[in-house]
PDB file of N, CA and C in Angstrom:
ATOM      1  N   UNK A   1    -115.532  50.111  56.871  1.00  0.00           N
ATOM      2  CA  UNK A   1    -116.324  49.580  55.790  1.00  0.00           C
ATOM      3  C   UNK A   1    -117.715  49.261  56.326  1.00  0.00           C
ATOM      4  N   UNK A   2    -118.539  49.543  55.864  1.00  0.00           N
ATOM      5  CA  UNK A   2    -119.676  49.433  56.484  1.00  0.00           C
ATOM      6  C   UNK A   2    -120.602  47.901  55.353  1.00  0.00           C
ATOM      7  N   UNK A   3    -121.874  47.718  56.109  1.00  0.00           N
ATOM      8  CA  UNK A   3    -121.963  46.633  55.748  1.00  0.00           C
ATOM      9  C   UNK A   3    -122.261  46.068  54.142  1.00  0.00           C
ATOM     10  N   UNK A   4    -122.891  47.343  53.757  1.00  0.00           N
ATOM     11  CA  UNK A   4    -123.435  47.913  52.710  1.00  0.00           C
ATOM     12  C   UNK A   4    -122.252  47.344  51.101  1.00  0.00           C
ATOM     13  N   UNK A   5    -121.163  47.904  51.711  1.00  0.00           N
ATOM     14  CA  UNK A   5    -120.054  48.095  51.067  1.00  0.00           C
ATOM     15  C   UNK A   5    -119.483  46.318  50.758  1.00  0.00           C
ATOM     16  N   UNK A   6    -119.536  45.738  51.868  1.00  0.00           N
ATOM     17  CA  UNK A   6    -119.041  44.479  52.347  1.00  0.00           C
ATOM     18  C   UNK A   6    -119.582  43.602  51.554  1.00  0.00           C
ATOM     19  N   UNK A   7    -120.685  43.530  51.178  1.00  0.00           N
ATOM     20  CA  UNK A   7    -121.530  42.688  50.287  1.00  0.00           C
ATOM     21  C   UNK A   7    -121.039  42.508  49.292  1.00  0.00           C
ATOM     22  N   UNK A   8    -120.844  44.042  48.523  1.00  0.00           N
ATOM     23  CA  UNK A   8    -120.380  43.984  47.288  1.00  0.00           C
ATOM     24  C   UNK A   8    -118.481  42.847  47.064  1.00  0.00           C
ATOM     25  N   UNK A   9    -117.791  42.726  48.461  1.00  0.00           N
ATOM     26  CA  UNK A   9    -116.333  42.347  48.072  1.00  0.00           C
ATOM     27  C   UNK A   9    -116.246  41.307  48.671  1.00  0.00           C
ATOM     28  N   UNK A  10    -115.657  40.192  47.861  1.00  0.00           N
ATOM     29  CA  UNK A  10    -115.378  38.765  48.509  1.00  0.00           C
ATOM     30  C   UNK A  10    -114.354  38.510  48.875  1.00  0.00           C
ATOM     31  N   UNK A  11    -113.757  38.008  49.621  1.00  0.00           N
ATOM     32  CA  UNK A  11    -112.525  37.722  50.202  1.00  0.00           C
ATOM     33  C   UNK A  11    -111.779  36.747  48.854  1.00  0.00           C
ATOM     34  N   UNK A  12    -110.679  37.363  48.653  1.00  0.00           N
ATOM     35  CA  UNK A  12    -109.984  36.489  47.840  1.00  0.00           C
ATOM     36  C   UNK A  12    -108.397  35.638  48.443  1.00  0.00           C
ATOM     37  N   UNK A  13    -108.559  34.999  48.344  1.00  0.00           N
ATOM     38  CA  UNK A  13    -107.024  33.962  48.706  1.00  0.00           C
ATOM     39  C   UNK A  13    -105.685  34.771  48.544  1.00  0.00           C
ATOM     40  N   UNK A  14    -104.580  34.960  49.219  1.00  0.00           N
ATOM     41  CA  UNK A  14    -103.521  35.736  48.477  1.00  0.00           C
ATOM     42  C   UNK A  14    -102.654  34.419  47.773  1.00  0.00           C
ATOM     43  N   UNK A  15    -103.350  32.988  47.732  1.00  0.00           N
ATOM     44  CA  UNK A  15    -102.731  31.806  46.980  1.00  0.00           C
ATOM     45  C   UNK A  15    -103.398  31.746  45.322  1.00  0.00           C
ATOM     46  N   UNK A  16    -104.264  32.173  45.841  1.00  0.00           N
ATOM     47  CA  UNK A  16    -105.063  32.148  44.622  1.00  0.00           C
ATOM     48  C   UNK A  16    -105.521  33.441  43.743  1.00  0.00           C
ATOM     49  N   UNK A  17    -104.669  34.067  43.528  1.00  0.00           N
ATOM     50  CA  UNK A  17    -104.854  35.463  42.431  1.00  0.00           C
ATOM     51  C   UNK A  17    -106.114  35.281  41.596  1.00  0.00           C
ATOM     52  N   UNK A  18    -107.288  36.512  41.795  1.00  0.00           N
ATOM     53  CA  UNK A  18    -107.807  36.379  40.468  1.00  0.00           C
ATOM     54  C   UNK A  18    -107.527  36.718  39.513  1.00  0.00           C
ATOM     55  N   UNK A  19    -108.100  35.995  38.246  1.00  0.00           N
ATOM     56  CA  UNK A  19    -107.961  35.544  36.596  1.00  0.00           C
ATOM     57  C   UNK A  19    -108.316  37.477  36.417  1.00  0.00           C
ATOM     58  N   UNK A  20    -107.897  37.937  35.247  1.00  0.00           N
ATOM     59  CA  UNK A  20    -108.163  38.766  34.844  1.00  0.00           C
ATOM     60  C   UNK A  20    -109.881  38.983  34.522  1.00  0.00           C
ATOM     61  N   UNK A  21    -110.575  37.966  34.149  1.00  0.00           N
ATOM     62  CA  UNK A  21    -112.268  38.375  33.861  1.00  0.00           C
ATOM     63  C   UNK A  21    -112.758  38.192  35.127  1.00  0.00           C
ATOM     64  N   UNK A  22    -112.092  37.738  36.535  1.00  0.00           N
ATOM     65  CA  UNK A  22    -112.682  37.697  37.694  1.00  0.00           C
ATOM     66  C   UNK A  22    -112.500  38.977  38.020  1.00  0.00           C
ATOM     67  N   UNK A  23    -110.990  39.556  38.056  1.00  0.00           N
ATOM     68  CA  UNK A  23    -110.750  40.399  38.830  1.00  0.00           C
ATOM     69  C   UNK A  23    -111.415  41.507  37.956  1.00  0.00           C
ATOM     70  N   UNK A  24    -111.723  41.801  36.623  1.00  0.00           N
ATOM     71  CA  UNK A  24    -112.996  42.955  36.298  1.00  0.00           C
ATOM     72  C   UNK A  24    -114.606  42.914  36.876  1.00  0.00           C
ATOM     73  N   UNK A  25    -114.626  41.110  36.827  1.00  0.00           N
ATOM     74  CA  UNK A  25    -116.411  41.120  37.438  1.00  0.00           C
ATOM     75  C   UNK A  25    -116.545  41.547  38.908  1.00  0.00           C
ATOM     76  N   UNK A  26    -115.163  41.696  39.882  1.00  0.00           N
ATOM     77  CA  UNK A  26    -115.301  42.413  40.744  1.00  0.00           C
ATOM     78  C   UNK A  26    -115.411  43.542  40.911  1.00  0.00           C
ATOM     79  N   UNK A  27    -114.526  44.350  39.952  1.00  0.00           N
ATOM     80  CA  UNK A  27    -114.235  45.933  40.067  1.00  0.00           C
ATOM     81  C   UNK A  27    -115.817  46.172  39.403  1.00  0.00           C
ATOM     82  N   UNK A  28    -116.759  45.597  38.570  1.00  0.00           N
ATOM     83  CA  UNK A  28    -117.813  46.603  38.185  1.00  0.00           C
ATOM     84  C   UNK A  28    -118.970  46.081  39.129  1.00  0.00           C
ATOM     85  N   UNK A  29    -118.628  45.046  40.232  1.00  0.00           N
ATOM     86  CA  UNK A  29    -120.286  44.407  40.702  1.00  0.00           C
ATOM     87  C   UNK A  29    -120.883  45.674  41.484  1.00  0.00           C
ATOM     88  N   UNK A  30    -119.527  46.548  42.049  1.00  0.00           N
ATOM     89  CA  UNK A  30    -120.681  47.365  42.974  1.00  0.00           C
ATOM     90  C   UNK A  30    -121.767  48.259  42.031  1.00  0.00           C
ATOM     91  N   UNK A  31    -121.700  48.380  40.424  1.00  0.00           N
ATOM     92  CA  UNK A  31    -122.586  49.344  39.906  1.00  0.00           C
ATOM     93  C   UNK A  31    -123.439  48.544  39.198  1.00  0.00           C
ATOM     94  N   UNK A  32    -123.242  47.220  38.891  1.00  0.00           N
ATOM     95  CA  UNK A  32    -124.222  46.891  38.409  1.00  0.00           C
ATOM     96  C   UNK A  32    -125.729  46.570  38.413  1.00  0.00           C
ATOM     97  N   UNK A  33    -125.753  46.857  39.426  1.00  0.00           N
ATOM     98  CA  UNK A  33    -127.600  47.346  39.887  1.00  0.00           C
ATOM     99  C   UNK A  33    -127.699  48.481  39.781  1.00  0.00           C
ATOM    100  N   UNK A  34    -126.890  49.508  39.453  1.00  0.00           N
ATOM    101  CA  UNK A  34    -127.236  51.003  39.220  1.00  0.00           C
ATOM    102  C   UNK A  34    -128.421  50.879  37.668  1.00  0.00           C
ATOM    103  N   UNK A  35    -129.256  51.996  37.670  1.00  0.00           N
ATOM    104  CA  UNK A  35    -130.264  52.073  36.829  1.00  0.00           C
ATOM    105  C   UNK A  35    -129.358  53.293  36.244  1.00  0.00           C
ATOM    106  N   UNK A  36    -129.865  52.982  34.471  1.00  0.00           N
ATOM    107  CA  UNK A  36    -129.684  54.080  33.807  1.00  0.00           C
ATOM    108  C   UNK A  36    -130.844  53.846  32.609  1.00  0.00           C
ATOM    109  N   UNK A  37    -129.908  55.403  31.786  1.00  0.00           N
ATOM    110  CA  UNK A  37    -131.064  55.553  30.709  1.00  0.00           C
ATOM    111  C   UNK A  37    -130.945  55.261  29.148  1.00  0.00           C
ATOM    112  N   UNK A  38    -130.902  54.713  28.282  1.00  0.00           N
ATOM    113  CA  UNK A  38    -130.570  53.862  27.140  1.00  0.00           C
ATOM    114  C   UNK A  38    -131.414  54.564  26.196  1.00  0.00           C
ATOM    115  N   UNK A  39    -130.543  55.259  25.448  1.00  0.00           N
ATOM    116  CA  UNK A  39    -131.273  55.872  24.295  1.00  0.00           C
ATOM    117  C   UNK A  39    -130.885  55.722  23.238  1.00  0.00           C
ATOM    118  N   UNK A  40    -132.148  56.001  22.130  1.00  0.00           N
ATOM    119  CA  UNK A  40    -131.557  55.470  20.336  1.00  0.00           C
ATOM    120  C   UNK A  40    -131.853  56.961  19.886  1.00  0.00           C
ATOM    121  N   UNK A  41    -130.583  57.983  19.677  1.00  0.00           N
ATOM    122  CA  UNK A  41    -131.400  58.505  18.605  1.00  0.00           C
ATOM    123  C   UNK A  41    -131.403  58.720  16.945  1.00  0.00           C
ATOM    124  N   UNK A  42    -132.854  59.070  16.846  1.00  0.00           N
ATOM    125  CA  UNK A  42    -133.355  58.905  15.525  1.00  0.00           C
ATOM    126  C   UNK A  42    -133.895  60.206  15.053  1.00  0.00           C
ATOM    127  N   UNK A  43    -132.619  60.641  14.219  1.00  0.00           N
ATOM    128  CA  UNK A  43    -133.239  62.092  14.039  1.00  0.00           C
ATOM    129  C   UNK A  43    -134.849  62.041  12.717  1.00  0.00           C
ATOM    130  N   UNK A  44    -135.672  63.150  13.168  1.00  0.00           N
ATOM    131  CA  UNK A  44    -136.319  63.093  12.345  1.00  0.00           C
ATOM    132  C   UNK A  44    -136.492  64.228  11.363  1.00  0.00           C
ATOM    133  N   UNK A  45    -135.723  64.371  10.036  1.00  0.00           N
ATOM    134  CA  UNK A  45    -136.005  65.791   9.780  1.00  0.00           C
ATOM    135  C   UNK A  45    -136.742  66.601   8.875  1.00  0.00           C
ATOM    136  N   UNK A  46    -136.986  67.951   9.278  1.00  0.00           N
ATOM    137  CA  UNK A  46    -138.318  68.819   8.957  1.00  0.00           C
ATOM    138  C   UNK A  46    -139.498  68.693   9.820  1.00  0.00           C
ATOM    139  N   UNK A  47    -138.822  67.923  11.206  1.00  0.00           N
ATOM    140  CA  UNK A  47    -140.120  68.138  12.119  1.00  0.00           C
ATOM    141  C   UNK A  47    -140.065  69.052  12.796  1.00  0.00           C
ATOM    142  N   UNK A  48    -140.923  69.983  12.712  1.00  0.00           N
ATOM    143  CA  UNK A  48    -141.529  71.137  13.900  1.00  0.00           C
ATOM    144  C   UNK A  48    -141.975  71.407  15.093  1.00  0.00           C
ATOM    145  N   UNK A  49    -142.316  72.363  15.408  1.00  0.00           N
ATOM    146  CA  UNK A  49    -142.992  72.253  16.732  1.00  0.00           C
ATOM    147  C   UNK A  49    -144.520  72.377  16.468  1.00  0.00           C
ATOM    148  N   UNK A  50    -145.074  72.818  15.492  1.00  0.00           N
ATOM    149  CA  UNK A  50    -146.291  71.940  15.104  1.00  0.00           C
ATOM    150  C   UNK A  50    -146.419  70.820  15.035  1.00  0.00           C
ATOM    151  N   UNK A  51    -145.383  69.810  14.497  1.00  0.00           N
ATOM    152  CA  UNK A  51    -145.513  68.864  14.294  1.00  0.00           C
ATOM    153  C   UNK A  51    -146.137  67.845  15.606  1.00  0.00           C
ATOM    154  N   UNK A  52    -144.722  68.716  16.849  1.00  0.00           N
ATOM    155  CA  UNK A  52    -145.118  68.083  18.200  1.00  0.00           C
ATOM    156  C   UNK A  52    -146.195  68.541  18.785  1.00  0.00           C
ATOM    157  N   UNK A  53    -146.839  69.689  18.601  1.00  0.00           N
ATOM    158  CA  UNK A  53    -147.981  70.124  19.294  1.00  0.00           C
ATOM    159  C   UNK A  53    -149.408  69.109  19.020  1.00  0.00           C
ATOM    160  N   UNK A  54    -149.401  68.475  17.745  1.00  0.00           N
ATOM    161  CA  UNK A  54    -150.177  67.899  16.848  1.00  0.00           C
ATOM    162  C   UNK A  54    -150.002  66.223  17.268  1.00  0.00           C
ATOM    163  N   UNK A  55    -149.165  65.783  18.183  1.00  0.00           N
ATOM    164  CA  UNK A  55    -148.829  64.512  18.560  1.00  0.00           C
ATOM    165  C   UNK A  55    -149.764  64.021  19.287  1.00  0.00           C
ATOM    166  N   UNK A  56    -150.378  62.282  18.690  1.00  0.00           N
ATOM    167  CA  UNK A  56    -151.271  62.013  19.754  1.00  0.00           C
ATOM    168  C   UNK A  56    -151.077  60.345  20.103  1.00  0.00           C
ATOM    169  N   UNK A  57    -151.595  59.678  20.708  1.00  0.00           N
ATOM    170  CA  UNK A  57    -150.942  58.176  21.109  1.00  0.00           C
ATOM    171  C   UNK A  57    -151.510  57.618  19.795  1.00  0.00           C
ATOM    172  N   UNK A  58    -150.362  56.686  19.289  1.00  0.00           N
ATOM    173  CA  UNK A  58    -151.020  56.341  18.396  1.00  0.00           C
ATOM    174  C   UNK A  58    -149.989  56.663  16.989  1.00  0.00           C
ATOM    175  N   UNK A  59    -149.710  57.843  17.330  1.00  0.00           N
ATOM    176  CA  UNK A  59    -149.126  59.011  15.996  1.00  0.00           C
ATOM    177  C   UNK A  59    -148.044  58.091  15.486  1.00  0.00           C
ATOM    178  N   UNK A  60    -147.919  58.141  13.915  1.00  0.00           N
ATOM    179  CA  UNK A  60    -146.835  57.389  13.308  1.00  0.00           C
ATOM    180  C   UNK A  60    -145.847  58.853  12.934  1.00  0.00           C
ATOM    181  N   UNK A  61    -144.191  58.746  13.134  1.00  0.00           N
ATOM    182  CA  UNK A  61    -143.823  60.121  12.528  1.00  0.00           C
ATOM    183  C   UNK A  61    -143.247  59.159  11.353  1.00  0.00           C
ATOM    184  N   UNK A  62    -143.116  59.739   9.903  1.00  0.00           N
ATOM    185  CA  UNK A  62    -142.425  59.492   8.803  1.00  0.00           C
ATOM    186  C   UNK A  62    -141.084  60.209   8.721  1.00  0.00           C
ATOM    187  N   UNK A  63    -139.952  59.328   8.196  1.00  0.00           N
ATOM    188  CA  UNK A  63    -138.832  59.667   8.465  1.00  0.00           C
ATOM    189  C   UNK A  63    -138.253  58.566   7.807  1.00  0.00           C
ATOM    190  N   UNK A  64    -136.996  59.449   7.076  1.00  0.00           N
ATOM    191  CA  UNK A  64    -135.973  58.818   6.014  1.00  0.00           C
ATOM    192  C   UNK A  64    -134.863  57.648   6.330  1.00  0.00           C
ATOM    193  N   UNK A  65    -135.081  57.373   7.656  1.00  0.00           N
ATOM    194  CA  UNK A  65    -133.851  56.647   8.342  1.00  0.00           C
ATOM    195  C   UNK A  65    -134.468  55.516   8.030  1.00  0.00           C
ATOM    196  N   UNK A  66    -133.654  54.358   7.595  1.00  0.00           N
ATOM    197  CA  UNK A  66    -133.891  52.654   6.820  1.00  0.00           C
ATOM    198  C   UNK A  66    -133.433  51.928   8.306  1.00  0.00           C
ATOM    199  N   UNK A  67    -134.031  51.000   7.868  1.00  0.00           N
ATOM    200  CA  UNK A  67    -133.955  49.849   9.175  1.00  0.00           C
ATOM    201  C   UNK A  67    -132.756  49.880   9.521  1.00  0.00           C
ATOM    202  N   UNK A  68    -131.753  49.144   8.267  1.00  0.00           N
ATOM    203  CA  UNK A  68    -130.241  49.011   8.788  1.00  0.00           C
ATOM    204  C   UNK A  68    -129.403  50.058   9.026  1.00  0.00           C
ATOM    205  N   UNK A  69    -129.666  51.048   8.992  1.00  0.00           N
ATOM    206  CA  UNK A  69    -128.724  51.823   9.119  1.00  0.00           C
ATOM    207  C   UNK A  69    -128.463  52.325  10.359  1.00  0.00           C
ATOM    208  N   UNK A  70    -126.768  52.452  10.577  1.00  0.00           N
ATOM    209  CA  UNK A  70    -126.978  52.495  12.185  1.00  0.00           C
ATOM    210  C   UNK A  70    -127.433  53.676  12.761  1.00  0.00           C
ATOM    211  N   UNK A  71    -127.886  53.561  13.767  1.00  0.00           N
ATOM    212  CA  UNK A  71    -128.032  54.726  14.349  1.00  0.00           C
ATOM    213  C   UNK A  71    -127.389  54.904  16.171  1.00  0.00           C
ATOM    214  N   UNK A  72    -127.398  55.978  16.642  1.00  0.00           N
ATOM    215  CA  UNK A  72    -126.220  56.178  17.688  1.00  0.00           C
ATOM    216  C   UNK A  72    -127.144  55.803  19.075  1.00  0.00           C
ATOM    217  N   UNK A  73    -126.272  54.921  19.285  1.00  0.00           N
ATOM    218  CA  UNK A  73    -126.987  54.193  21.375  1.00  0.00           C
ATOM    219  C   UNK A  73    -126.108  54.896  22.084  1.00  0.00           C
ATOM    220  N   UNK A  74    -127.130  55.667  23.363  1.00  0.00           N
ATOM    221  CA  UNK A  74    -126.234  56.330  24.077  1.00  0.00           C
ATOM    222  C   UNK A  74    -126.835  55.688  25.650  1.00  0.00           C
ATOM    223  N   UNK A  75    -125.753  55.776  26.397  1.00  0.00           N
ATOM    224  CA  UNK A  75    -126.288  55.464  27.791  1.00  0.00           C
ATOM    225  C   UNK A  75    -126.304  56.819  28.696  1.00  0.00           C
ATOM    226  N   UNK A  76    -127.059  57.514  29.110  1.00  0.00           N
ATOM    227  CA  UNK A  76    -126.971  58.344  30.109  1.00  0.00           C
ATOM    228  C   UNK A  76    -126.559  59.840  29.412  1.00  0.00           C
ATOM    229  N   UNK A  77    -126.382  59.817  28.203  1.00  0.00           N
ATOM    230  CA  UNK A  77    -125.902  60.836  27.265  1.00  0.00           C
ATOM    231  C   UNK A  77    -124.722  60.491  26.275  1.00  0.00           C
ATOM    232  N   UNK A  78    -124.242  59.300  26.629  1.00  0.00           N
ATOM    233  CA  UNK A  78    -122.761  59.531  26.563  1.00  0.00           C
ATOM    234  C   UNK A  78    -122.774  58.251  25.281  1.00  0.00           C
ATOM    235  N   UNK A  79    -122.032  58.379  24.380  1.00  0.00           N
ATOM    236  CA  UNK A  79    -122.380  57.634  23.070  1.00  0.00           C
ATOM    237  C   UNK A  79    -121.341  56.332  23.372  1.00  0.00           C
ATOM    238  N   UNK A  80    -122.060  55.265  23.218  1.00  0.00           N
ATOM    239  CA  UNK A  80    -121.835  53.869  23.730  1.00  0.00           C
ATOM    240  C   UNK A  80    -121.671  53.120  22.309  1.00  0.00           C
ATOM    241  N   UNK A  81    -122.226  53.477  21.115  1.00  0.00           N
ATOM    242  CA  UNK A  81    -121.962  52.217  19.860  1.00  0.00           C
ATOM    243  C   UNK A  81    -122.776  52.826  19.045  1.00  0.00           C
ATOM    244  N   UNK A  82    -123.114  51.918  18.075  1.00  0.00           N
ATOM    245  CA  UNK A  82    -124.346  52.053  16.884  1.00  0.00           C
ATOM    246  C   UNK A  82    -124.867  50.776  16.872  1.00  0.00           C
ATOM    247  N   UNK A  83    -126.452  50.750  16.676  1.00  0.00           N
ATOM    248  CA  UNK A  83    -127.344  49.846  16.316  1.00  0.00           C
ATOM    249  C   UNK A  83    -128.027  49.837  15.290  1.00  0.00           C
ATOM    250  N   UNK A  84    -128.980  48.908  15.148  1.00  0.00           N
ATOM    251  CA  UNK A  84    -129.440  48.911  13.722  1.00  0.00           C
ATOM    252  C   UNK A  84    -131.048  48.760  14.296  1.00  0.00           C
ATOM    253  N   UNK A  85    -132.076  49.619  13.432  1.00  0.00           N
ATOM    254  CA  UNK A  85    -133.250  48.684  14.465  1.00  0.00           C
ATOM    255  C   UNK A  85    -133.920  47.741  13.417  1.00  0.00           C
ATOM    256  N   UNK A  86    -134.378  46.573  13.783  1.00  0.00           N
ATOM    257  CA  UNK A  86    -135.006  45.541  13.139  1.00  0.00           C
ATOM    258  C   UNK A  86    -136.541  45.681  13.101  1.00  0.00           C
ATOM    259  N   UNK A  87    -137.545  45.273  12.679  1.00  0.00           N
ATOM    260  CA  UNK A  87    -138.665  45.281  12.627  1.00  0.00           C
ATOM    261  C   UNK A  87    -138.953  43.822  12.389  1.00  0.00           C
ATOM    262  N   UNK A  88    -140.149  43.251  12.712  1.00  0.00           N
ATOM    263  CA  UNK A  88    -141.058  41.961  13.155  1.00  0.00           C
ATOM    264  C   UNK A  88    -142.308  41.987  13.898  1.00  0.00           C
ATOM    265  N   UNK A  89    -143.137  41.791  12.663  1.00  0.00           N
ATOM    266  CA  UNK A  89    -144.870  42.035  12.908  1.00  0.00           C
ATOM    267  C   UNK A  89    -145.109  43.072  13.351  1.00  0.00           C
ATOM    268  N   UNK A  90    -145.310  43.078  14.642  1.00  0.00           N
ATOM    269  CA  UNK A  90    -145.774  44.712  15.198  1.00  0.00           C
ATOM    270  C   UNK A  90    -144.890  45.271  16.105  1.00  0.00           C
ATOM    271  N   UNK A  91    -143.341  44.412  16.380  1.00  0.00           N
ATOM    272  CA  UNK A  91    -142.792  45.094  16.743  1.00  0.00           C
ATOM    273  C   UNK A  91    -141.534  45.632  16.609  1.00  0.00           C
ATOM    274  N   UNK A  92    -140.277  46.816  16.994  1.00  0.00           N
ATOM    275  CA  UNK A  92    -139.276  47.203  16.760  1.00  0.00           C
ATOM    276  C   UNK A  92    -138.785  46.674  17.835  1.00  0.00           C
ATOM    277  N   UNK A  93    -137.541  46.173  17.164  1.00  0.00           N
ATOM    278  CA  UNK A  93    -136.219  46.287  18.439  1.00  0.00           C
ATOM    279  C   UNK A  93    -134.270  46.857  17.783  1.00  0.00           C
ATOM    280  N   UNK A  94    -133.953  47.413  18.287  1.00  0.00           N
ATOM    281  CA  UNK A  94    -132.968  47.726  18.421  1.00  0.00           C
ATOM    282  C   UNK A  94    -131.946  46.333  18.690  1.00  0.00           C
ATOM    283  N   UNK A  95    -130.447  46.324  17.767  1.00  0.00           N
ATOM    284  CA  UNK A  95    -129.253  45.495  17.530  1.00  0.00           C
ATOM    285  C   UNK A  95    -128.403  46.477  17.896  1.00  0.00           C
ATOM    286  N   UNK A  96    -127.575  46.189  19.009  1.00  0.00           N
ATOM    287  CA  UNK A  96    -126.264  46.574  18.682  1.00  0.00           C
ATOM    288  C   UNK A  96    -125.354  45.999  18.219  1.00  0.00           C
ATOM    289  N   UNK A  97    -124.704  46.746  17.387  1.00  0.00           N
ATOM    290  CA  UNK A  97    -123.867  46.436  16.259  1.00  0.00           C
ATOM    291  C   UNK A  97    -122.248  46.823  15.716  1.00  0.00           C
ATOM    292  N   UNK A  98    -122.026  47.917  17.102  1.00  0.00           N
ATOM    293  CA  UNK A  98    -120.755  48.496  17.057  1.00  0.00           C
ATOM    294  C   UNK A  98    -120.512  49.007  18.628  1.00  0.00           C
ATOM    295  N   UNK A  99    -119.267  49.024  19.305  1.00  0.00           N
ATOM    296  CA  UNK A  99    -119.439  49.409  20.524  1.00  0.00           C
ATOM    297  C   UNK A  99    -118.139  50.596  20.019  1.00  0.00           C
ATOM    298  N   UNK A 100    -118.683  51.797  20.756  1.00  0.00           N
ATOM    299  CA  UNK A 100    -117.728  53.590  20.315  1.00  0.00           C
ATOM    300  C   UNK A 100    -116.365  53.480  20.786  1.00  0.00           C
TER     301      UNK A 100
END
């Protein structure tokens, strides 16, 4: 075991069994500093590739999808739930609202 590895595992008691939500916060600590990628998508449709050629900072796209309605959160590709996105003053945020 190298040292790397060692960090991640604590010595546990064989008097003292861990609780079932201990013994999961162990099995996931070694990934939880792993980085990933969190995506909403939001289809937009009748957009083109004019449409994207024509994109500039700034650009608003118009599109039929309503605040509440969910739309699909994926982590890394892989479909994780549905959210809803909220709006407030100038900005959007994303709710999750269902886990897949």
């Amino acid at each position: 075991m190298t040292a790397a590895t060692a960090q991640f595992l604590s010595p546990i008691p064989a008097e003292n069994p861990p609780t079932k939500s201990e013994a999961e916060e162990l099995h996931w600590r070694p990934v939880l500093g792993l980085s990933c990628e969190l995506t909403v998508d939001l289809p937009v449709p009748g957009f083109k590739v004019s449409d994207f050629l024509t994109l500039r900072p700034g650009a608003v796209l118009g599109t039929d999808w309503r605040l509440t309605r969910d739309i699909p959160l994926r982590i890394n590709g892989t479909l994780i739930g549905w959210a809803e996105f909220e709006g407030g003053g100038s900005r959007l945020a994303v709710r999750l609202m269902e886990l897949a």
